[in-house]
N, C-alpha and C. Protein backbone atom coordinates (compact mmCIF):
# COMPACT_ATOMS: atom_id res chain seq x y z
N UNK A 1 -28.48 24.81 -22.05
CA UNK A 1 -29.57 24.20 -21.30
C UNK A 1 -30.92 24.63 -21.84
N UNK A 2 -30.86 26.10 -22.48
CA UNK A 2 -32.01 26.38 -22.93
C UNK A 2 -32.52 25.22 -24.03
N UNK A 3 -31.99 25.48 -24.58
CA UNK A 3 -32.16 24.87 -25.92
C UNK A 3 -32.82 23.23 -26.23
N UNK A 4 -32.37 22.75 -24.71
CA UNK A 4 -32.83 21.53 -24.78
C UNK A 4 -34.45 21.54 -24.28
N UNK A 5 -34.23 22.87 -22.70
CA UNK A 5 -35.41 22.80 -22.35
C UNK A 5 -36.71 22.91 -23.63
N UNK A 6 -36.32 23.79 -24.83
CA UNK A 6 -36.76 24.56 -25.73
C UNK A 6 -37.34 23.42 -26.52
N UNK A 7 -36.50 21.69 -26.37
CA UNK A 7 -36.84 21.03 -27.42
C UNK A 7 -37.53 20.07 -26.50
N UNK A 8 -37.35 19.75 -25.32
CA UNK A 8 -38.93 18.80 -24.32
C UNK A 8 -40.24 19.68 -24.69
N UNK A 9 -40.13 21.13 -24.54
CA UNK A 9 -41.32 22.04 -24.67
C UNK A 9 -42.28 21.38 -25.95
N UNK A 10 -40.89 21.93 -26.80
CA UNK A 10 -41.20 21.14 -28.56
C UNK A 10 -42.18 19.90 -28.53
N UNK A 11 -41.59 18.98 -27.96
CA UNK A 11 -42.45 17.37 -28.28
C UNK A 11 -43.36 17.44 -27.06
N UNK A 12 -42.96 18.83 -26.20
CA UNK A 12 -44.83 18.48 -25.59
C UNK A 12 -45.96 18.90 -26.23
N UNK A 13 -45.60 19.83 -27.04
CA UNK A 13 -46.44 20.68 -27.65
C UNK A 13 -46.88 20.16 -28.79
N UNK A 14 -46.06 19.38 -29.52
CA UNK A 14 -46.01 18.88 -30.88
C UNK A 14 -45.63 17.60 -30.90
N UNK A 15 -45.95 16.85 -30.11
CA UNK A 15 -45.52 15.21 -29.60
C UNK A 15 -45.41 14.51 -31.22
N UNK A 16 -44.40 13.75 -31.40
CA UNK A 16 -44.15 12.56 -32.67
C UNK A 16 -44.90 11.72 -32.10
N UNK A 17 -45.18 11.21 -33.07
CA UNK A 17 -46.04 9.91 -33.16
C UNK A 17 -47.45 9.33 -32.61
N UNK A 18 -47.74 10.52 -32.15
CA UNK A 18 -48.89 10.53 -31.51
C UNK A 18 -50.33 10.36 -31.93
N UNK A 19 -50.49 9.12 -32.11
CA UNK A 19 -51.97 8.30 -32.67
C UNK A 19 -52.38 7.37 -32.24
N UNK A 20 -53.32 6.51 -32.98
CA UNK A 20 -53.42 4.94 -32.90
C UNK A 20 -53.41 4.41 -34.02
N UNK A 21 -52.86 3.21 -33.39
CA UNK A 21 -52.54 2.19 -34.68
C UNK A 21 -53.52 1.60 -35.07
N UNK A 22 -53.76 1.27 -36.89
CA UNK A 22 -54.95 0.77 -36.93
C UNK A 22 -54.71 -0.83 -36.90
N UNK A 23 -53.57 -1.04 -36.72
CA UNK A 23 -52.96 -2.50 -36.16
C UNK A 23 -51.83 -2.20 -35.38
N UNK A 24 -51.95 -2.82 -34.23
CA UNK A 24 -51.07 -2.96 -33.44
C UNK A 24 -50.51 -4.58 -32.98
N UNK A 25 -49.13 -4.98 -33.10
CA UNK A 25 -48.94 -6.08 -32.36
C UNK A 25 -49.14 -5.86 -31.11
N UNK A 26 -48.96 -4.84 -30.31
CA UNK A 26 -49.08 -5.14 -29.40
C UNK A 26 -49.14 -4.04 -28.40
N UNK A 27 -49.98 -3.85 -27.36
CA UNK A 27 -50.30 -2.45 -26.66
C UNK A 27 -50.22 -2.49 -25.47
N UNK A 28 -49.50 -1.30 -24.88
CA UNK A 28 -49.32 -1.44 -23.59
C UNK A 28 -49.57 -0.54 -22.99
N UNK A 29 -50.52 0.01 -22.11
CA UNK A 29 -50.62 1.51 -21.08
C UNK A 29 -49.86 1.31 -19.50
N UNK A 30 -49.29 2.43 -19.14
CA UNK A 30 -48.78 2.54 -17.74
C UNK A 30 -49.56 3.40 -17.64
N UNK A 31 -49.29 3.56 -16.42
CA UNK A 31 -49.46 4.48 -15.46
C UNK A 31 -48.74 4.77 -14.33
N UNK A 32 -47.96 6.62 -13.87
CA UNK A 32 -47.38 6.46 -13.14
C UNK A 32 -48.15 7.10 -11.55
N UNK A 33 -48.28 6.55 -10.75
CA UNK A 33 -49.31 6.42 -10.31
C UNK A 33 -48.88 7.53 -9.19
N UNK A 34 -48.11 7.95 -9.00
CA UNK A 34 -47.48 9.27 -8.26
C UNK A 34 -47.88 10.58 -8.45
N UNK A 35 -48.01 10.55 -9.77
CA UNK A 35 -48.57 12.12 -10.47
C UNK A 35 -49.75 11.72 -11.62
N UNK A 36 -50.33 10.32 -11.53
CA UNK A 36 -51.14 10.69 -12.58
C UNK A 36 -51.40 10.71 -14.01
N UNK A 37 -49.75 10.75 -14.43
CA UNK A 37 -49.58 10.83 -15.81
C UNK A 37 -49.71 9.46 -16.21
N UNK A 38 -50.01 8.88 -17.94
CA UNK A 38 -50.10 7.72 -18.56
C UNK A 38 -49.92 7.88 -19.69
N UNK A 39 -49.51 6.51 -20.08
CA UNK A 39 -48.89 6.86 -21.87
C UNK A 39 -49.77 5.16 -22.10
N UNK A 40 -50.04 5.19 -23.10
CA UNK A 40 -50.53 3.81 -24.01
C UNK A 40 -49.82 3.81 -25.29
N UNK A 41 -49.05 2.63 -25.11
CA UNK A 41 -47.87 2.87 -26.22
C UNK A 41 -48.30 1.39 -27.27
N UNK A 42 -48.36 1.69 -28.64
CA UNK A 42 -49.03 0.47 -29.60
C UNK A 42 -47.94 0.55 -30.56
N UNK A 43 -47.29 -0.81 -30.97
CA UNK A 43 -46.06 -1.38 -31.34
C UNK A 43 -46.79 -2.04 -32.87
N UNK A 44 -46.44 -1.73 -33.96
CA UNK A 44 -46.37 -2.56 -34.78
C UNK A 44 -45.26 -3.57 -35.29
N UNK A 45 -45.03 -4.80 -34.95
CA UNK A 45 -43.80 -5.30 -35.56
C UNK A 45 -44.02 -6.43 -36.46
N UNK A 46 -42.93 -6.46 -37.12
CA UNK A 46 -42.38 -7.39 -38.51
C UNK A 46 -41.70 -7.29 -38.65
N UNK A 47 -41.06 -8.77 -39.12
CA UNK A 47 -39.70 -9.36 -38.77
C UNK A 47 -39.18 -9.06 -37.88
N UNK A 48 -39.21 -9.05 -36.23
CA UNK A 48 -38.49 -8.36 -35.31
C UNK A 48 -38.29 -7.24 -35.14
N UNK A 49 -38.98 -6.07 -36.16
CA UNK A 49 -38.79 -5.17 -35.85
C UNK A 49 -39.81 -3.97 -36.34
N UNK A 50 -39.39 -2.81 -35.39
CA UNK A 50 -40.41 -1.90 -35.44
C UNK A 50 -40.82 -1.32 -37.05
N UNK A 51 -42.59 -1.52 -36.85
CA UNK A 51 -42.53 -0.90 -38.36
C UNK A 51 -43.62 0.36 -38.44
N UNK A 52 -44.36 -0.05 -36.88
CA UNK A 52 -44.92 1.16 -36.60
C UNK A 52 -45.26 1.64 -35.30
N UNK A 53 -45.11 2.50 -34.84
CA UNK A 53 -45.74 3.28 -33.29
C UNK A 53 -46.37 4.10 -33.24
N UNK A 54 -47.64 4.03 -32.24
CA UNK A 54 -48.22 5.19 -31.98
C UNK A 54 -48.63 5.25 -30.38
N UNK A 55 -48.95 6.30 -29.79
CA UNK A 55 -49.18 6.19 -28.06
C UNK A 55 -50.42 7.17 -28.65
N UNK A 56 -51.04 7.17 -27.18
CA UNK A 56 -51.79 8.53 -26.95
C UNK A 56 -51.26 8.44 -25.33
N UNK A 57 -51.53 9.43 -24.11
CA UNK A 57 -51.48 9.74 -23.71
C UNK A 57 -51.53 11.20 -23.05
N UNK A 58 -51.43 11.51 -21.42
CA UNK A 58 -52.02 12.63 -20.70
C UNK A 58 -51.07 12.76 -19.93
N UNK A 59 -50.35 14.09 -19.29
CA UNK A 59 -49.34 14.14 -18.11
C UNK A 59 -48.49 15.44 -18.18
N UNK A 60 -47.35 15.34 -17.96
CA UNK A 60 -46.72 16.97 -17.76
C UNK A 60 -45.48 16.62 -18.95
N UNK A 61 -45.00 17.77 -19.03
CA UNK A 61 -44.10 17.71 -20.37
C UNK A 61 -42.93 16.89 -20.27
N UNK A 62 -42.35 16.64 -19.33
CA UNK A 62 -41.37 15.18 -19.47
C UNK A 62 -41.83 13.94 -19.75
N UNK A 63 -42.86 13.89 -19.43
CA UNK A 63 -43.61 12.07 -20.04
C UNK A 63 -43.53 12.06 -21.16
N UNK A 64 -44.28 13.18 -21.42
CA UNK A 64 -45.21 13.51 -22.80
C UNK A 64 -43.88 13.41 -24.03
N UNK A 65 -42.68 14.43 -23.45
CA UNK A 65 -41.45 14.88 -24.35
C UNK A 65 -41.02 13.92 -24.42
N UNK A 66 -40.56 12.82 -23.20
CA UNK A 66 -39.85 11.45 -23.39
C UNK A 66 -40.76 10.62 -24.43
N UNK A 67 -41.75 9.95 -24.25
CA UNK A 67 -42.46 9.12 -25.31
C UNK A 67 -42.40 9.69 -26.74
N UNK A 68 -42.54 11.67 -26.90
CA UNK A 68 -42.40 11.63 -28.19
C UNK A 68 -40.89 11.84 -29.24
N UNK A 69 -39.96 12.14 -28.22
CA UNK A 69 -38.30 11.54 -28.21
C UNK A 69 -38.19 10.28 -28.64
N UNK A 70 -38.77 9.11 -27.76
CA UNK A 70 -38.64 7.69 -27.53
C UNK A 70 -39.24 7.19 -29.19
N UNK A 71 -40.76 7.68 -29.15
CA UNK A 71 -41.32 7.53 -30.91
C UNK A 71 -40.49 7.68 -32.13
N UNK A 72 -39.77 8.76 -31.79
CA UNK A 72 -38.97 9.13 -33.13
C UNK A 72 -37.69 7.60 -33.03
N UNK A 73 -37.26 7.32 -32.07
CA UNK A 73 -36.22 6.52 -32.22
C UNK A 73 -36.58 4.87 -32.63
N UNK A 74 -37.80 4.35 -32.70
CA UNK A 74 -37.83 3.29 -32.46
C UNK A 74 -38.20 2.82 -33.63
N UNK A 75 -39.09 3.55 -34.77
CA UNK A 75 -38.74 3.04 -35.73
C UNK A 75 -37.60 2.38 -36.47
N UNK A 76 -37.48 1.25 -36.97
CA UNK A 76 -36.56 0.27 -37.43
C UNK A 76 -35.82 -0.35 -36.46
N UNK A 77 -36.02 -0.85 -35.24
CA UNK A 77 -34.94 -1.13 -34.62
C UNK A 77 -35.68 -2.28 -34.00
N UNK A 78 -34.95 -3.41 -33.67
CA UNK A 78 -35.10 -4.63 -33.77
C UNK A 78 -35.65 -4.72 -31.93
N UNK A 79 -36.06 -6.30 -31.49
CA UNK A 79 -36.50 -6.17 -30.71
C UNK A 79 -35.51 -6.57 -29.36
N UNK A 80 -33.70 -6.81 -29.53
CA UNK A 80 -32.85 -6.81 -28.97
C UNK A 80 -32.19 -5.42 -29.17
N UNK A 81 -32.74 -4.48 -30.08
CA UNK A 81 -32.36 -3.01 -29.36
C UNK A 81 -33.26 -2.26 -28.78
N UNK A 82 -34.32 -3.23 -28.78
CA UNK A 82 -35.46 -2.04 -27.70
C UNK A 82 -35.24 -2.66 -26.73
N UNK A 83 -34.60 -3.70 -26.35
CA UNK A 83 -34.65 -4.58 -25.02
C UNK A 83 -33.65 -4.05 -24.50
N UNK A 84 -32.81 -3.55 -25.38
CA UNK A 84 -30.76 -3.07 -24.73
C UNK A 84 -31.29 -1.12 -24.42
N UNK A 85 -32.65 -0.99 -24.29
CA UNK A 85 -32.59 0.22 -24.34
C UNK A 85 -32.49 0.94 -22.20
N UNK A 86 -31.86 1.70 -22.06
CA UNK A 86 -31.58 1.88 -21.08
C UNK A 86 -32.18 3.32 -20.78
N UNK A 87 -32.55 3.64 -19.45
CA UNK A 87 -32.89 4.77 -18.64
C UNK A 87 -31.50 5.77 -18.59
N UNK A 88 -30.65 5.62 -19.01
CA UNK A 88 -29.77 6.80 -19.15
C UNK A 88 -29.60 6.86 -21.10
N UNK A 89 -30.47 6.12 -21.77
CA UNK A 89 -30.80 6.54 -22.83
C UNK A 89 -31.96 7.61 -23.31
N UNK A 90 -32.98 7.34 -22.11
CA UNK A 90 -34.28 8.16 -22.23
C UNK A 90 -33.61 9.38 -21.70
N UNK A 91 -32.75 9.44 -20.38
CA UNK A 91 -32.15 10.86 -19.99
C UNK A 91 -31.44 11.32 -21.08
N UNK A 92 -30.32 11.39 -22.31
CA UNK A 92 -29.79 11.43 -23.19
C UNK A 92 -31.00 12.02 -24.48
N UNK A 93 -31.80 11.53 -24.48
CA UNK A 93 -32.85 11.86 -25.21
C UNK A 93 -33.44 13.24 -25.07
N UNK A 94 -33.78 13.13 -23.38
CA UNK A 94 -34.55 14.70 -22.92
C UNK A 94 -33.28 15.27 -23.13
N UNK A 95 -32.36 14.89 -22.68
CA UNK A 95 -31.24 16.24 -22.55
C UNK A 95 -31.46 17.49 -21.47
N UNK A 96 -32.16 17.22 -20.50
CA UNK A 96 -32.32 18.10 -19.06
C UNK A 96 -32.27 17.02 -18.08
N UNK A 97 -31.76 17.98 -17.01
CA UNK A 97 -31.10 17.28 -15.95
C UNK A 97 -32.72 16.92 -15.41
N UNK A 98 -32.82 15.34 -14.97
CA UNK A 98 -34.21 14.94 -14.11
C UNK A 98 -33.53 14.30 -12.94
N UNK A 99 -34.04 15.33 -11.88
CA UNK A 99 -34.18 14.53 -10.59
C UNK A 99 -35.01 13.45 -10.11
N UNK A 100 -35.10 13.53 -8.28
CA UNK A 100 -35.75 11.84 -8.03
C UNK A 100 -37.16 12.20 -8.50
N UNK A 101 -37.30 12.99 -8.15
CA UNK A 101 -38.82 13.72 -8.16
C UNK A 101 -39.77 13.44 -9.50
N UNK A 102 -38.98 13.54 -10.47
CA UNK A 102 -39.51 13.86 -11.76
C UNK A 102 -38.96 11.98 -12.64
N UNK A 103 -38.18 11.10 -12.09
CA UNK A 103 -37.71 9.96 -12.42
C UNK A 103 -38.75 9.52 -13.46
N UNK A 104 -39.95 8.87 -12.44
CA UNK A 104 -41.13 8.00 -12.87
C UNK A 104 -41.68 9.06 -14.91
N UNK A 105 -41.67 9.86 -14.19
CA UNK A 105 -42.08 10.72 -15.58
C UNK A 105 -41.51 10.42 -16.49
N UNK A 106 -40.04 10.78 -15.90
CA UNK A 106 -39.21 10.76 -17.40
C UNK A 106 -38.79 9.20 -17.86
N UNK A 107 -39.28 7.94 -16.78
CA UNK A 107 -38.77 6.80 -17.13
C UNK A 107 -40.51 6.16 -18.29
N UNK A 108 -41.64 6.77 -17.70
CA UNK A 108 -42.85 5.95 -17.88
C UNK A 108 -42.92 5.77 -19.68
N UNK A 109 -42.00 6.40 -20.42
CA UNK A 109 -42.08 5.66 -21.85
C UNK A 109 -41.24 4.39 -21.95
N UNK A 110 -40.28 4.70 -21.42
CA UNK A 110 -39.30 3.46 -21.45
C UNK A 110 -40.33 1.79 -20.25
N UNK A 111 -40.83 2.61 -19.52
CA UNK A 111 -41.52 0.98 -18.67
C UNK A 111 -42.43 0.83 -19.78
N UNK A 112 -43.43 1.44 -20.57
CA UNK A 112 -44.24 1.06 -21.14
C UNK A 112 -43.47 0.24 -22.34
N UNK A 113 -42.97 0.84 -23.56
CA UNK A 113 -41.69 0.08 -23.93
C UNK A 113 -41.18 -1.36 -23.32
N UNK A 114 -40.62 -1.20 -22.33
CA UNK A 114 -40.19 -2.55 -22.04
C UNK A 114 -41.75 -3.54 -21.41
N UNK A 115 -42.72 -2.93 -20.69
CA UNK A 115 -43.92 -4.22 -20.56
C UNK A 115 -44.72 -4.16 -21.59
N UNK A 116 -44.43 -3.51 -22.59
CA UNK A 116 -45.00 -4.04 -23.97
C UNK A 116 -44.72 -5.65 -24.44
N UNK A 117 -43.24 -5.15 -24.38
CA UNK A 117 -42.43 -6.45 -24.98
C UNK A 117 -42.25 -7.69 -24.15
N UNK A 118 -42.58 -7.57 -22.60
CA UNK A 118 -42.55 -8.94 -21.74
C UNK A 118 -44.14 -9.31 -21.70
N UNK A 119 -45.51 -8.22 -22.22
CA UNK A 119 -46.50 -8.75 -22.96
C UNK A 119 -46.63 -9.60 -24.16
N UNK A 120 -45.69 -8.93 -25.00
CA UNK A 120 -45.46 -9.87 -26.82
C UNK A 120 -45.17 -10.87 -26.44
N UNK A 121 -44.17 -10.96 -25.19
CA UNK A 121 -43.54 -12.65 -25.44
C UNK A 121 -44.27 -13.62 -23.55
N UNK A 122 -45.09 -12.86 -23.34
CA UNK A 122 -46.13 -13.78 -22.55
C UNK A 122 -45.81 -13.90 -21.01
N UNK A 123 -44.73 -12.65 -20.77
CA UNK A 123 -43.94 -12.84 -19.41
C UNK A 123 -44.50 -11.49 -18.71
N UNK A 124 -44.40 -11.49 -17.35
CA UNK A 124 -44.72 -10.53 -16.19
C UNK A 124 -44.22 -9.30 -16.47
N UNK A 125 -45.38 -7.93 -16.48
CA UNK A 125 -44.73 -7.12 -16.51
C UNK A 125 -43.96 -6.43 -15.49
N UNK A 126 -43.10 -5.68 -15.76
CA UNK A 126 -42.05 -5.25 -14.87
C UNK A 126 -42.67 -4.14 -13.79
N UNK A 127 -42.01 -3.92 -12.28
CA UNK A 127 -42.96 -3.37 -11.89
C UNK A 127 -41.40 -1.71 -11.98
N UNK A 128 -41.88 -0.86 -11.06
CA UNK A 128 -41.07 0.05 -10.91
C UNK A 128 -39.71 0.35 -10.44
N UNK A 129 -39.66 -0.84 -9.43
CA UNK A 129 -38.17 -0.98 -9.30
C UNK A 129 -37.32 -1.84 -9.77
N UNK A 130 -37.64 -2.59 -10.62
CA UNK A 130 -37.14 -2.99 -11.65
C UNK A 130 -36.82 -2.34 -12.95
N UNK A 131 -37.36 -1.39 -12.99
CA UNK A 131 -37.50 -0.39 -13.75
C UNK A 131 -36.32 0.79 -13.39
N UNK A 132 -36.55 1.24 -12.82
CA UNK A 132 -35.69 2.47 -12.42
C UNK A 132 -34.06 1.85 -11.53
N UNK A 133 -34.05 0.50 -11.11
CA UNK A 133 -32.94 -0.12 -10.91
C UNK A 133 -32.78 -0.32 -9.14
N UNK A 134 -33.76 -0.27 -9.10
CA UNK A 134 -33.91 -0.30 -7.49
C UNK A 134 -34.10 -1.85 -6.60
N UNK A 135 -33.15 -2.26 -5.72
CA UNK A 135 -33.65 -3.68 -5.12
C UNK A 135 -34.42 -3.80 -3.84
């Protein structure tokens, strides 16, 4: 358990991908409006797929660790595997157990992620319980 905690610490401290794009297709900021935290996540794509990312963002070390987890993975991957990407993928990623408490945190790279992409293609973004799987 350490070890994982040892590696969220890691990408809070030393977050991947953490810039701006000097082109972006396409940009998206959340906010989770519970605690405050926000990520602005900027997508470069061609041919369907990722060719560049960068966020900036502010918040506590699960946001921060998830988006810079989430950064490292998304390079090359098309825009039907960022769409197939799931919230027990972002948990898999941190590798520490997140309760209800801490959800929104550890989900707010993955909502930004997905209302990026219902921005690219001109549709409503998703709100939170749609997000986290709630009716």
């Amino acid at each position: 358990m350490d070890l994982y905690a040892d590696n969220v610490l890691d990408h809070y401290r030393n977050p991947r991908g953490k810039k701006r794009l000097a082109q972006a297709t396409v940009a998206r900021e959340e906010v989770n409006a519970s605690c405050g935290d926000s990520l602005t996540l900027e997508l470069l794509l061609e041919g369907g797929k990722v060719k560049g990312i960068g966020w900036e963002g502010t918040g506590c070390a699960i946001s921060q660790a998830a988006m810079s987890l989430l950064s490292e993975e998304l390079i090359g991957k098309s825009e039907a595997e960022l769409e197939a990407l799931t919230k027990e993928d972002i948990f898999a990623l941190l590798g520490v157990p997140i309760g209800p408490r801490r959800l929104k945190c550890a989900l707010l790279s993955l909502h930004a992620l997905k209302n990026a992409l219902h921005t690219l293609h001109g549709e409503e973004p998703q709100g939170w319980r749609e997000m986290v799987g709630e009716t």
